[in-house]
Protein backbone atom coordinates (compact mmCIF):
# COMPACT_ATOMS: atom_id res chain seq x y z
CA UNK A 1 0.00 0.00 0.00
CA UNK A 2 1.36 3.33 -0.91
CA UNK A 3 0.46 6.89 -0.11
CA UNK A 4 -1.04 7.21 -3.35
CA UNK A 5 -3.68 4.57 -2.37
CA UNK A 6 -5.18 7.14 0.58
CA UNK A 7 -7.46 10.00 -0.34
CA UNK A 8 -8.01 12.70 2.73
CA UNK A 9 -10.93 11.01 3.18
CA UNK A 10 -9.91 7.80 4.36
CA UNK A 11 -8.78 9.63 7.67
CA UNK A 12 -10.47 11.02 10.77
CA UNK A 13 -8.03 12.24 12.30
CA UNK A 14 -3.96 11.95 12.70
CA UNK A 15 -1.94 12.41 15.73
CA UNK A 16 1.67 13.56 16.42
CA UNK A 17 3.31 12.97 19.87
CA UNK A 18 6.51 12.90 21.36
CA UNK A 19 8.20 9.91 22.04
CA UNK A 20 10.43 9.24 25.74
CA UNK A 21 13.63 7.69 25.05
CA UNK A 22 12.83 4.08 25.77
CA UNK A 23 9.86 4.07 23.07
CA UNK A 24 12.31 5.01 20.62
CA UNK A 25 14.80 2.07 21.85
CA UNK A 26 12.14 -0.22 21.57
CA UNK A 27 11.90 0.32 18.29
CA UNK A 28 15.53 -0.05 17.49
CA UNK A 29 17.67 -3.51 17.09
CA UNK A 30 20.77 -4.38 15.75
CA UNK A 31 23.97 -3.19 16.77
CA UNK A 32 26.11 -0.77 15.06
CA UNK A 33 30.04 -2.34 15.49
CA UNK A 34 31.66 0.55 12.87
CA UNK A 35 30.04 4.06 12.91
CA UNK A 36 32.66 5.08 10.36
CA UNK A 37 31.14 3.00 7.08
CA UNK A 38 28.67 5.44 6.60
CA UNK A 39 30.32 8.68 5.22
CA UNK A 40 28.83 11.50 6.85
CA UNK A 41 28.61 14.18 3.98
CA UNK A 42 27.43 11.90 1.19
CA UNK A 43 25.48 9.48 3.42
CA UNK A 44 26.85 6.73 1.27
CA UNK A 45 28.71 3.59 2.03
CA UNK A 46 32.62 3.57 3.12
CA UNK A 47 34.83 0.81 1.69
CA UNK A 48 32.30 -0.54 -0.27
CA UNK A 49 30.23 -1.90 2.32
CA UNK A 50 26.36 -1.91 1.47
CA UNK A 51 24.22 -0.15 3.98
């Protein structure tokens, strides 16, 4: 399902909240062992490692 398959209609209503720190953990997993294979200005991959 994509966003093109919603009209405004199909909602009531939509809420934004915050989030505490643990929800957000909780939706994390994995582990990230090398911080450094993502290059930071071009947000692609470091010695050819797929992200």
């Amino acid at each position: 399902m994509t966003v093109a398959d919603f009209e405004a209609t199909d909602f009531d209503a939509v809420k934004i909240s915050l989030a505490s720190a643990d929800k957000i953990r909780s939706w994390s997993r994995g582990e990230v062992k090398k911080p450094e294979t993502i290059n930071y200005r071009t947000l692609k991959p470091e010695n050819g490692r797929p992200v």
